[in-house]
C-alpha atoms as a PDB file:
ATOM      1  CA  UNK A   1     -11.903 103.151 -28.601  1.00  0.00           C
ATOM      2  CA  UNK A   2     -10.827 106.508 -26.894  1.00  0.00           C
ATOM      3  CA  UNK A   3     -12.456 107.893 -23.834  1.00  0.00           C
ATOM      4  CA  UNK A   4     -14.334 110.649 -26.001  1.00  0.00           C
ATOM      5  CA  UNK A   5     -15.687 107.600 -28.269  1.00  0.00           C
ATOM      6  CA  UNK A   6     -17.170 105.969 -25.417  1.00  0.00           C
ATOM      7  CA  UNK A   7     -18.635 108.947 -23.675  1.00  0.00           C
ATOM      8  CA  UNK A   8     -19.823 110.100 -27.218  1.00  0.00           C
ATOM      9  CA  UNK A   9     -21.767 106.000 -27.200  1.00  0.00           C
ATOM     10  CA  UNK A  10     -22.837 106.259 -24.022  1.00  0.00           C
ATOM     11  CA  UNK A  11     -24.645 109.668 -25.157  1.00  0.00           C
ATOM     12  CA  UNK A  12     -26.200 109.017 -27.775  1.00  0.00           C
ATOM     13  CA  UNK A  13     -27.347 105.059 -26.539  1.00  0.00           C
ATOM     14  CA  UNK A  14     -29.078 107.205 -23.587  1.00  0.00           C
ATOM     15  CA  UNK A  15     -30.831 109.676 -26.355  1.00  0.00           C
ATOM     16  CA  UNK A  16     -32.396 106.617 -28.193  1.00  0.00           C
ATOM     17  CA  UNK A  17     -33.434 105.199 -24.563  1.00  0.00           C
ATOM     18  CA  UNK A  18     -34.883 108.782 -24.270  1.00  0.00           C
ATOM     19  CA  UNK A  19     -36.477 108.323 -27.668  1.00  0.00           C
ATOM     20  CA  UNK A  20     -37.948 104.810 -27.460  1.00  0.00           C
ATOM     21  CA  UNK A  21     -39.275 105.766 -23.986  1.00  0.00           C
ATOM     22  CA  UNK A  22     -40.974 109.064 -25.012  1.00  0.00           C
ATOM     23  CA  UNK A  23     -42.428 106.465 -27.983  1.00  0.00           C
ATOM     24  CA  UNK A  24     -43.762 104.377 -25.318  1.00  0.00           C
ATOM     25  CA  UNK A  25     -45.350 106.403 -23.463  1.00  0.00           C
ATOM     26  CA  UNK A  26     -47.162 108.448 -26.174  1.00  0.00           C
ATOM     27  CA  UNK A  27     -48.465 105.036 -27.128  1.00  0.00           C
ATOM     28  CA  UNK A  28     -49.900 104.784 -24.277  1.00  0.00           C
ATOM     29  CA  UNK A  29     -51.386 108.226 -23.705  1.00  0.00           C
ATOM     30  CA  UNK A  30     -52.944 108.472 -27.950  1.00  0.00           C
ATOM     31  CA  UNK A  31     -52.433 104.975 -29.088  1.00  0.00           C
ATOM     32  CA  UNK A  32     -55.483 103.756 -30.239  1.00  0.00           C
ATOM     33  CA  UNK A  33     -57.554 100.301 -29.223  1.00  0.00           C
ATOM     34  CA  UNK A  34     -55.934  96.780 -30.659  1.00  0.00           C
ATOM     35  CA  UNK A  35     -58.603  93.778 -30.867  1.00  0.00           C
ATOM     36  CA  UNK A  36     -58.184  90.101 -31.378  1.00  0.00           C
ATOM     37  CA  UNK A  37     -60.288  88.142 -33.432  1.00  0.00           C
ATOM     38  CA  UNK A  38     -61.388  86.071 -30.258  1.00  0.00           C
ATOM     39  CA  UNK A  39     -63.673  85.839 -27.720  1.00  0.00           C
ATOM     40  CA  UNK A  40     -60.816  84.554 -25.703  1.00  0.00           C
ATOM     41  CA  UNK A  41     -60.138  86.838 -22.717  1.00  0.00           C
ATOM     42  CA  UNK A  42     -56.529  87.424 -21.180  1.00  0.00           C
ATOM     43  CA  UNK A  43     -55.320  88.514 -17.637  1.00  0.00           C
ATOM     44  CA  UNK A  44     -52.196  90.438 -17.576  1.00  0.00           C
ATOM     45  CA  UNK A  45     -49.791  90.676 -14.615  1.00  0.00           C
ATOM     46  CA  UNK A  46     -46.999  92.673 -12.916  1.00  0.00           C
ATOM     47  CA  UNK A  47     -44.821  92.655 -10.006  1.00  0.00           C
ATOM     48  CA  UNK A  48     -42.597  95.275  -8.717  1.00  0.00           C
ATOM     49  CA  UNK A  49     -40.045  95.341  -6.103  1.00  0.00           C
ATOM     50  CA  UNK A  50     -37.590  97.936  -7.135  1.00  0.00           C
ATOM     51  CA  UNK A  51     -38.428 101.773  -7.102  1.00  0.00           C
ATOM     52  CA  UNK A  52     -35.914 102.191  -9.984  1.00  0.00           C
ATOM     53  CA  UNK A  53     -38.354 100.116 -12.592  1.00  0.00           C
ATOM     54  CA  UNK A  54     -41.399 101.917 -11.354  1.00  0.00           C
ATOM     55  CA  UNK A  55     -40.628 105.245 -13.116  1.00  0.00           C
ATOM     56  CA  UNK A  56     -42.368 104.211 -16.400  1.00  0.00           C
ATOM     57  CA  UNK A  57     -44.962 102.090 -14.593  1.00  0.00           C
ATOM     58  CA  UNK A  58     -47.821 104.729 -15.959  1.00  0.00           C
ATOM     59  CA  UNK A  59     -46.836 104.305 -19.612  1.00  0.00           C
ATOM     60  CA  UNK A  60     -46.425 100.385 -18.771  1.00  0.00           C
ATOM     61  CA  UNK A  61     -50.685 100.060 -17.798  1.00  0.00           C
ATOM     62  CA  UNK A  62     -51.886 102.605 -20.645  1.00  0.00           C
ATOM     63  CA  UNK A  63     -50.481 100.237 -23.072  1.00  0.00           C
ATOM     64  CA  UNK A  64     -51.106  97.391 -21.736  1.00  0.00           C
ATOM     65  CA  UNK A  65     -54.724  98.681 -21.391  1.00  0.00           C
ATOM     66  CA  UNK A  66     -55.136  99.550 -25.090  1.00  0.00           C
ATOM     67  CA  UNK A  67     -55.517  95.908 -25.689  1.00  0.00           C
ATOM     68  CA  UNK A  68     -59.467  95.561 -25.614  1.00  0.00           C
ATOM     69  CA  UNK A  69     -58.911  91.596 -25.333  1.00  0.00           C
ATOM     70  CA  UNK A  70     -57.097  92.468 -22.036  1.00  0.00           C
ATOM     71  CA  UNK A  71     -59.932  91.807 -19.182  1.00  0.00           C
ATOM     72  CA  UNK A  72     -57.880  92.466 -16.136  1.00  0.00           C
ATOM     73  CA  UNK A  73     -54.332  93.767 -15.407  1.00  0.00           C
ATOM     74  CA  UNK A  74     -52.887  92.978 -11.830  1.00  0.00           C
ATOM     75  CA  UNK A  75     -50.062  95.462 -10.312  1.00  0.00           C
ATOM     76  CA  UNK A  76     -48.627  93.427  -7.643  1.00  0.00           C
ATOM     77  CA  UNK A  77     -45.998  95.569  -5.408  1.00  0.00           C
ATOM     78  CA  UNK A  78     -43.415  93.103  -3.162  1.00  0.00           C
ATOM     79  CA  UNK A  79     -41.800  96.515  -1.647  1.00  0.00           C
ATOM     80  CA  UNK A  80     -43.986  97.284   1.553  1.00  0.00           C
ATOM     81  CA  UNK A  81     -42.018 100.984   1.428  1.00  0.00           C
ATOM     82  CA  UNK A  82     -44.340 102.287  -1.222  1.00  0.00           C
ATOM     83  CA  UNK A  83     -47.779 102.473  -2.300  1.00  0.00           C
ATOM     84  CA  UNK A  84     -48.611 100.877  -5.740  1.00  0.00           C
ATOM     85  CA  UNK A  85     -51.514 103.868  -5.741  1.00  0.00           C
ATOM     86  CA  UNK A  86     -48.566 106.578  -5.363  1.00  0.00           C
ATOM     87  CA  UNK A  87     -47.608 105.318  -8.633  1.00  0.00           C
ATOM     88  CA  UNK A  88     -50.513 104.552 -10.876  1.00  0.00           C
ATOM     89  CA  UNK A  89     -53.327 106.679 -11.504  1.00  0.00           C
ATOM     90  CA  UNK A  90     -56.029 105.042 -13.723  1.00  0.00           C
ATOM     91  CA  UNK A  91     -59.923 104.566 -13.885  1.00  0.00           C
ATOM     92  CA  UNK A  92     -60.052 101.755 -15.446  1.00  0.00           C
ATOM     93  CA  UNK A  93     -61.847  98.835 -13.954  1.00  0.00           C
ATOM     94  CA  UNK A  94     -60.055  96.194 -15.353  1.00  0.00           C
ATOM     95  CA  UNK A  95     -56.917  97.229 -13.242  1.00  0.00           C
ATOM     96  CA  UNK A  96     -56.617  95.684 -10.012  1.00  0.00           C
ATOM     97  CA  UNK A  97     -53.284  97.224  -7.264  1.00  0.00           C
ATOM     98  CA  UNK A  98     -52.300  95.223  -5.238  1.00  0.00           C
ATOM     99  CA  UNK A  99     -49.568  95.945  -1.885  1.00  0.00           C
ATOM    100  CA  UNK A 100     -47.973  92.898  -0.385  1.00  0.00           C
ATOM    101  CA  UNK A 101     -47.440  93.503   3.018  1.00  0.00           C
ATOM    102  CA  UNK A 102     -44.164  91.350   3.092  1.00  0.00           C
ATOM    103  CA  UNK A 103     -40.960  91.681   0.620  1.00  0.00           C
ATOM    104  CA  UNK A 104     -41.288  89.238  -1.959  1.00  0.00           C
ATOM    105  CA  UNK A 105     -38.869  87.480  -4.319  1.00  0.00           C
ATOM    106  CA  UNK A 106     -39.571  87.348  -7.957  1.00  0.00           C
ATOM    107  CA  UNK A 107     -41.314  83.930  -7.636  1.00  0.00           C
ATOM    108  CA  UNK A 108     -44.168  85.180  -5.347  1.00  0.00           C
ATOM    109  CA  UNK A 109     -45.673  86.469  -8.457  1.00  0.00           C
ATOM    110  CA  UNK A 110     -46.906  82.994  -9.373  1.00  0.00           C
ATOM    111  CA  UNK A 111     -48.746  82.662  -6.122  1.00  0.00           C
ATOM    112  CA  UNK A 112     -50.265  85.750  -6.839  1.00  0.00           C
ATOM    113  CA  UNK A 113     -51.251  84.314 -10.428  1.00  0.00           C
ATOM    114  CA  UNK A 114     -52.619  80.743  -9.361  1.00  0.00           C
ATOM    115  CA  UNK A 115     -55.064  82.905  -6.946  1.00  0.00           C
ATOM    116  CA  UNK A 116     -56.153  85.093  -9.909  1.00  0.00           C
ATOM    117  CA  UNK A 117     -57.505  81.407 -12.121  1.00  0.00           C
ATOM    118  CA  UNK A 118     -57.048  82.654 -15.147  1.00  0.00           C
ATOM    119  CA  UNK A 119     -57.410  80.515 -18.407  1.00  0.00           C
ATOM    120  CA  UNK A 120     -55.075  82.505 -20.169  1.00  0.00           C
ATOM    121  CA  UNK A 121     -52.461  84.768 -18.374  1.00  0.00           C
ATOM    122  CA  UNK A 122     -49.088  86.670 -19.411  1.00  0.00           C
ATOM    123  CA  UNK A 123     -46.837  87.936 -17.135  1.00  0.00           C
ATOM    124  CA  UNK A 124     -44.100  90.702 -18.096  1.00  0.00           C
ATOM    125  CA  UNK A 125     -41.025  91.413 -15.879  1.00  0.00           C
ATOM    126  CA  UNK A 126     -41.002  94.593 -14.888  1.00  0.00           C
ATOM    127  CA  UNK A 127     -38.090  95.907 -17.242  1.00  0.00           C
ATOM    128  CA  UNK A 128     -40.045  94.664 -20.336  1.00  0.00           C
ATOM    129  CA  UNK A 129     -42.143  96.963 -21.707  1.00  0.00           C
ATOM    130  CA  UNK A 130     -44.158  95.223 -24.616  1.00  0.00           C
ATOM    131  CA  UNK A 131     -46.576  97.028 -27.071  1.00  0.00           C
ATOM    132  CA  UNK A 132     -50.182  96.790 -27.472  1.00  0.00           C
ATOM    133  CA  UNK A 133     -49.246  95.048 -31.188  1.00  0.00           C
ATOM    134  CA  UNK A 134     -46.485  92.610 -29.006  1.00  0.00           C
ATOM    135  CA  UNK A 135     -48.946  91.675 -26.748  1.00  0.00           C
ATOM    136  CA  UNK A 136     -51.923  91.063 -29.060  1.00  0.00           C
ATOM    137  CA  UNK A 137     -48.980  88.254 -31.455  1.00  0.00           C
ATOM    138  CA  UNK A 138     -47.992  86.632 -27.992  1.00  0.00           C
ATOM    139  CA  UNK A 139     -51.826  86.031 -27.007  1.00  0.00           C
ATOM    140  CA  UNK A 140     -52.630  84.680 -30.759  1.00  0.00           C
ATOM    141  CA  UNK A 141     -49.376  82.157 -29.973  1.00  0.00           C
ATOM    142  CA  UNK A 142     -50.910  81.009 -26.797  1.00  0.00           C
ATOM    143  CA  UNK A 143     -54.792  80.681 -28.119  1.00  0.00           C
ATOM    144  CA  UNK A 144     -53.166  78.635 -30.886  1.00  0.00           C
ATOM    145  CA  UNK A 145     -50.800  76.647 -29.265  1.00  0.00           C
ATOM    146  CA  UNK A 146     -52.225  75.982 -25.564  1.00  0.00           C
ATOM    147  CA  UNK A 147     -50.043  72.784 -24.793  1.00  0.00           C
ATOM    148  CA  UNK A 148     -46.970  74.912 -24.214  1.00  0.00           C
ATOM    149  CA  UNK A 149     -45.826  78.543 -23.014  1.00  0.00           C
ATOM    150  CA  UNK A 150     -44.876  81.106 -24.963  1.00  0.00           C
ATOM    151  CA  UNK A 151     -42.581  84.239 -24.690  1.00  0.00           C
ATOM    152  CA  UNK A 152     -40.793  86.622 -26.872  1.00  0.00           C
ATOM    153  CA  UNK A 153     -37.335  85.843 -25.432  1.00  0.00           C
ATOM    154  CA  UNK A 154     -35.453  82.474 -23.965  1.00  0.00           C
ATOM    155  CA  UNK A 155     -32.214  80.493 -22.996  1.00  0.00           C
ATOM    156  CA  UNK A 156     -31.030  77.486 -24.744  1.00  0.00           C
ATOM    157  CA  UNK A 157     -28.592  75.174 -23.203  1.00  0.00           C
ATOM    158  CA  UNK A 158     -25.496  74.966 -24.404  1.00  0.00           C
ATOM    159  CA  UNK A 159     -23.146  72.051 -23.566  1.00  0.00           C
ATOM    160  CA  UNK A 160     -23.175  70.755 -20.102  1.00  0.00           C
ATOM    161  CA  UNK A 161     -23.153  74.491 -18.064  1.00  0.00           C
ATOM    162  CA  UNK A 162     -24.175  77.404 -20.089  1.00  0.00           C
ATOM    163  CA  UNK A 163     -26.880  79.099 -21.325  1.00  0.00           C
ATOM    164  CA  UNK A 164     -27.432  80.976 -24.586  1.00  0.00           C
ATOM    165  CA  UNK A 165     -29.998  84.081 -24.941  1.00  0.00           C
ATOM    166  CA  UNK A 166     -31.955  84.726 -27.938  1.00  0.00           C
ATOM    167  CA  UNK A 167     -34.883  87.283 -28.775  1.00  0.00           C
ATOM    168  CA  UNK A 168     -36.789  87.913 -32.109  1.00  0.00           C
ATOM    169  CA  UNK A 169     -36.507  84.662 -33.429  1.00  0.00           C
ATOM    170  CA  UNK A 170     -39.046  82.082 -33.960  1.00  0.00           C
ATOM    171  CA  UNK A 171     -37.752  78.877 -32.310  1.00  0.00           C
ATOM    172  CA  UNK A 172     -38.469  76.947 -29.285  1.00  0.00           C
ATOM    173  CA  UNK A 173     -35.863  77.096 -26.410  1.00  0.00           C
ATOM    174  CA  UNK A 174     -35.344  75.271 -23.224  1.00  0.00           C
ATOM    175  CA  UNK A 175     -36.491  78.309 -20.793  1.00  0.00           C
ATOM    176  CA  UNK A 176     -38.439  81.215 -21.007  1.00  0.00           C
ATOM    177  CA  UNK A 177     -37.281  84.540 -19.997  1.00  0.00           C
ATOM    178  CA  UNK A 178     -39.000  88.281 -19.017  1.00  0.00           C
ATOM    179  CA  UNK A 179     -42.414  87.551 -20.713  1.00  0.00           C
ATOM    180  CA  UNK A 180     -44.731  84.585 -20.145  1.00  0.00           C
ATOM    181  CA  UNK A 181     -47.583  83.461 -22.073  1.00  0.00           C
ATOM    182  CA  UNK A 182     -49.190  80.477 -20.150  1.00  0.00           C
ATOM    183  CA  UNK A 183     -52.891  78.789 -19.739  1.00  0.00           C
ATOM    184  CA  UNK A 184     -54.704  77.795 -16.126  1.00  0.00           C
ATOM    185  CA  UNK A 185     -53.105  74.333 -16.557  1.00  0.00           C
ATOM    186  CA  UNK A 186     -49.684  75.584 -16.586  1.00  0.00           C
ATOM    187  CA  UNK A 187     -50.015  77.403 -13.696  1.00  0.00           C
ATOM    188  CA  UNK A 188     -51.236  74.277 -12.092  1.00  0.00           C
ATOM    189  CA  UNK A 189     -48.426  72.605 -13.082  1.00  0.00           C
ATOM    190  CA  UNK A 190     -46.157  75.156 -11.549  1.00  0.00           C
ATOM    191  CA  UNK A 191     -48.084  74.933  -8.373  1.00  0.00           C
ATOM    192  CA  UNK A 192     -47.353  71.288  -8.345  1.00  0.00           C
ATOM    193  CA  UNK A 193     -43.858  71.029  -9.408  1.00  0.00           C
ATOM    194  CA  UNK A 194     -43.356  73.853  -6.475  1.00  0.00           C
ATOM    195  CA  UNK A 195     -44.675  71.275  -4.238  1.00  0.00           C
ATOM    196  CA  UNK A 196     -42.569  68.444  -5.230  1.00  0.00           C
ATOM    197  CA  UNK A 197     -39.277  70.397  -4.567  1.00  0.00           C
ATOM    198  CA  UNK A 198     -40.575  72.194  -1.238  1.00  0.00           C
ATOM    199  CA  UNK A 199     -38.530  70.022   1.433  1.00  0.00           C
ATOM    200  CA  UNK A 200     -35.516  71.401  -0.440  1.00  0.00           C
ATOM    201  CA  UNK A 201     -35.194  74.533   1.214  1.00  0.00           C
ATOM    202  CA  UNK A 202     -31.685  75.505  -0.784  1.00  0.00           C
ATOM    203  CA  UNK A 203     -33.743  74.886  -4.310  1.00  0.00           C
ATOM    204  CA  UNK A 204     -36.990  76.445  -3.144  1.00  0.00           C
ATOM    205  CA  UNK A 205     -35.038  79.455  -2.079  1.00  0.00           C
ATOM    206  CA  UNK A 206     -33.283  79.801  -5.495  1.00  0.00           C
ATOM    207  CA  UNK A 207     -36.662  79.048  -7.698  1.00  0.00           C
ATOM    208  CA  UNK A 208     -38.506  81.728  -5.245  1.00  0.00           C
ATOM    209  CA  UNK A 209     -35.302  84.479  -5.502  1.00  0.00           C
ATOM    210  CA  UNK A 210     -34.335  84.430  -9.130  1.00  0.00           C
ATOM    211  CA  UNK A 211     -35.054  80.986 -11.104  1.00  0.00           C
ATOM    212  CA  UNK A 212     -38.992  80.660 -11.099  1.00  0.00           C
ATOM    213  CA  UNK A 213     -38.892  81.093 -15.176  1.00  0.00           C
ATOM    214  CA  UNK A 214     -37.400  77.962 -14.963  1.00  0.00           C
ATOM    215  CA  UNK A 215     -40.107  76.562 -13.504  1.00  0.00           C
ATOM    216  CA  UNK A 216     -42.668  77.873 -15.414  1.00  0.00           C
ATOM    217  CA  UNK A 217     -41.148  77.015 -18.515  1.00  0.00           C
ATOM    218  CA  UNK A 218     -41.323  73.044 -18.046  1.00  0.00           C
ATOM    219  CA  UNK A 219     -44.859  73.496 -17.489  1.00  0.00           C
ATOM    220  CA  UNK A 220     -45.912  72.274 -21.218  1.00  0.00           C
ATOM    221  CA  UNK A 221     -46.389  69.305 -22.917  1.00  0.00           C
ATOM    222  CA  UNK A 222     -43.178  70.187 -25.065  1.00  0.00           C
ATOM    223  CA  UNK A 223     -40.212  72.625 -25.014  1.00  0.00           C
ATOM    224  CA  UNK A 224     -41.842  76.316 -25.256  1.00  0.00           C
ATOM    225  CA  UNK A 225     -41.197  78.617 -27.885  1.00  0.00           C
ATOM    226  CA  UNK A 226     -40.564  82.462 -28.305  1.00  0.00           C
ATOM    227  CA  UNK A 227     -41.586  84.451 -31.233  1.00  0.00           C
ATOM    228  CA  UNK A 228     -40.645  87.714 -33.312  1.00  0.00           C
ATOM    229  CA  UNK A 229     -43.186  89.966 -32.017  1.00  0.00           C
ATOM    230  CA  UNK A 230     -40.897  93.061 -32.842  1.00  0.00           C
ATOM    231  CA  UNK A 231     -38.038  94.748 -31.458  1.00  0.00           C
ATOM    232  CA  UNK A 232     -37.934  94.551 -27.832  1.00  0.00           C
ATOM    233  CA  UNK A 233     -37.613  97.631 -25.180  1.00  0.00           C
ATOM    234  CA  UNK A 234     -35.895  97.060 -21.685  1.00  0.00           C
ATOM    235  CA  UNK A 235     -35.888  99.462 -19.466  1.00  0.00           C
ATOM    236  CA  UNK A 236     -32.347 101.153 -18.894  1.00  0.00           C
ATOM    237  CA  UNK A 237     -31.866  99.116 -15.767  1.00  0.00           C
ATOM    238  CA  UNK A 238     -32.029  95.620 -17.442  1.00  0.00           C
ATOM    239  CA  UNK A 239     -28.427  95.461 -16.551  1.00  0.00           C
ATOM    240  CA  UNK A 240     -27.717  97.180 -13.858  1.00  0.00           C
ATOM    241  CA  UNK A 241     -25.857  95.859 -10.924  1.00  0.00           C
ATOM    242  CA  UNK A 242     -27.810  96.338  -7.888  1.00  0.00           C
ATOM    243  CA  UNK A 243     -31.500  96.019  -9.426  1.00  0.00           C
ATOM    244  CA  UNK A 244     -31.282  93.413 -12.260  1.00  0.00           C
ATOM    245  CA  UNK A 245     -31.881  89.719 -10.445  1.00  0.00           C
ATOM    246  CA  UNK A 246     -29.845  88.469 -12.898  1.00  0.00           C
ATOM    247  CA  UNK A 247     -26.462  90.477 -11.550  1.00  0.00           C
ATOM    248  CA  UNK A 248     -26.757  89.249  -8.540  1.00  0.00           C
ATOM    249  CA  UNK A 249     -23.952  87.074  -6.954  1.00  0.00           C
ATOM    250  CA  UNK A 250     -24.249  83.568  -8.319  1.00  0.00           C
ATOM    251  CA  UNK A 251     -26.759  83.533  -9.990  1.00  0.00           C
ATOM    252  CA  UNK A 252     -25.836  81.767 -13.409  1.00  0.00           C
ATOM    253  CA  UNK A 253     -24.556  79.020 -10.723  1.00  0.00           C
ATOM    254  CA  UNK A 254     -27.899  78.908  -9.058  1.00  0.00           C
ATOM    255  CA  UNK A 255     -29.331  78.403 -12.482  1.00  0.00           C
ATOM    256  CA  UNK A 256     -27.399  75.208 -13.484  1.00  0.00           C
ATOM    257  CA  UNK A 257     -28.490  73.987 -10.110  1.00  0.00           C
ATOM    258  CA  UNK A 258     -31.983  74.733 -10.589  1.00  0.00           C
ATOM    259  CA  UNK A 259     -31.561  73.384 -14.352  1.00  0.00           C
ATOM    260  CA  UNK A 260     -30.354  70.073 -13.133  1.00  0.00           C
ATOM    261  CA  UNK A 261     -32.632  69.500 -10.494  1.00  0.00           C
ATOM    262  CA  UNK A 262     -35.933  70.182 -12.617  1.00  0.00           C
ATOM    263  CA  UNK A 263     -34.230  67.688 -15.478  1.00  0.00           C
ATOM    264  CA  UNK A 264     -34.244  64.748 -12.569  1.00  0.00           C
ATOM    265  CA  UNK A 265     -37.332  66.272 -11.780  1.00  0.00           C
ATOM    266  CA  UNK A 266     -38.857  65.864 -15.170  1.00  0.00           C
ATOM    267  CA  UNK A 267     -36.953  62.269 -15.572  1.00  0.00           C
ATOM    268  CA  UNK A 268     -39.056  61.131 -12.097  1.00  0.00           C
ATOM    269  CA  UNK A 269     -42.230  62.567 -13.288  1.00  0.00           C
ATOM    270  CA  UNK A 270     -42.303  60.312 -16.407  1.00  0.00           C
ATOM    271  CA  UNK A 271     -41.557  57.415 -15.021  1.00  0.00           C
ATOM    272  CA  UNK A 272     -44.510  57.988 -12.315  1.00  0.00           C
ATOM    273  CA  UNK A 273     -46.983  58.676 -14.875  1.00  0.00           C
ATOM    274  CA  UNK A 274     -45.816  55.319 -16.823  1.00  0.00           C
END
């Protein structure tokens, strides 16, 4: 491929960004209502750090919002240099901002959660943007399968030290990635397993920084599962150096650490409730 083939891709994959985020937002601004049939009530949350992933944040709440099943939606910001309110403007009393006072790493967001008590929560990364329909299939998954968590992407392992991605698939994997579907007792369970790690200060740092899906997704009574709810919609910044936790330095190395400690984890924790 030529330089003018590559510019020419790079064009038009930022058009259909343009496109799909233009669709997104419309959805949220003249979409109309989506109901479950259930009296089953979900709590939505999502944290923010980065100012880069808050420029669709607006869009991100209307939709979430069209979801009538939805009884509250919690902004959490972990980046004390801006005001949550700065960026969201909504009436709607279901939505709750909230403005940590201290930066945060990616795992706060489950202490945030666990003080919430929800029965049934789902929490979104903040460069997923999922669509009233997505959301409504992901809470039907969880109200019919409550032992385990549920998502719309994961990683499977692969051999010994690698993990592969998959997305729009129905199949269970071995973690849970950038949308969680989990019940009260989950979060519990995440609370506890936090616990049971915390004199490690090395693993506690890389589960609170980057690898808290990990966490999460051991959680259930089995492996949990992912499920074709659609195509998915990232924001442009998914991969970007610099924002995306998963470019960071060492991460996939942090991962395989955090993988085998939660697997002697998980080995210990059956043999204590034997």
């Amino acid at each position: 491929m030529n330089r003018k083939e590559s510019l020419e891709k790079i064009m038009i994959k930022a058009i259909k960004q343009k496109i799909r985020y233009t669709q997104f937002a419309l959805a949220g601004d003249w979409g109309g209502a989506v109901s479950l049939n259930s009296r089953d009530r979900l709590t939505v949350l999502i944290t923010y750090y980065h100012p880069a992933r808050m420029d669709h944040i607006q869009a991100q709440v209307r939709n979430i919002l069209r979801c009538e099943f939805v009884e509250r939606l919690i902004v959490s910001n972990h980046n004390p240099a801006i005001r949550i309110e700065d960026k969201v403007q909504s009436k709607d009393k279901r939505l709750t901002l909230l403005n940590q006072t201290e930066r945060r790493g990616c795992g706060y967001r489950w202490v945030v959660a666990h003080e919430l008590s929800p029965k049934y929560l789902v929490v979104i990364d903040d460069d997923m943007f999922l669509f009233p329909g997505q959301i409504a299939k992901l809470f039907r998954c969880l109200i019919d399968e409550p032992e385990i968590p549920h998502g719309v992407a994961g990683m499977i392992r692969v051999g010994v030290d690698s993990l592969e991605y998959h997305e729009v698939e129905d199949i269970a994997v071995d973690y849970l990635c950038e949308t969680y579907a989990v019940t009260n007792r989950q979060l519990e369970r995440y609370i506890e397993m936090k616990k049971a790690v915390a004199t490690n200060d090395i693993l506690t740092a890389m589960i609170d920084n980057a690898a808290d899906f990990m966490v999460i997704s051991q959680t259930g009574s089995a492996r949990p599962k992912i499920h074709n709810v659609g195509r998915l919609f990232k924001s442009s910044t998914f991969k970007e150096v610099g924002i995306a936790v998963h470019k960071q330095a060492g991460f996939d190395k942090s991962l395989m650490e955090v993988d085998r400690a939660l697997n002697a984890f998980s080995v210990q924790d059956m043999r204590n409730r034997d």
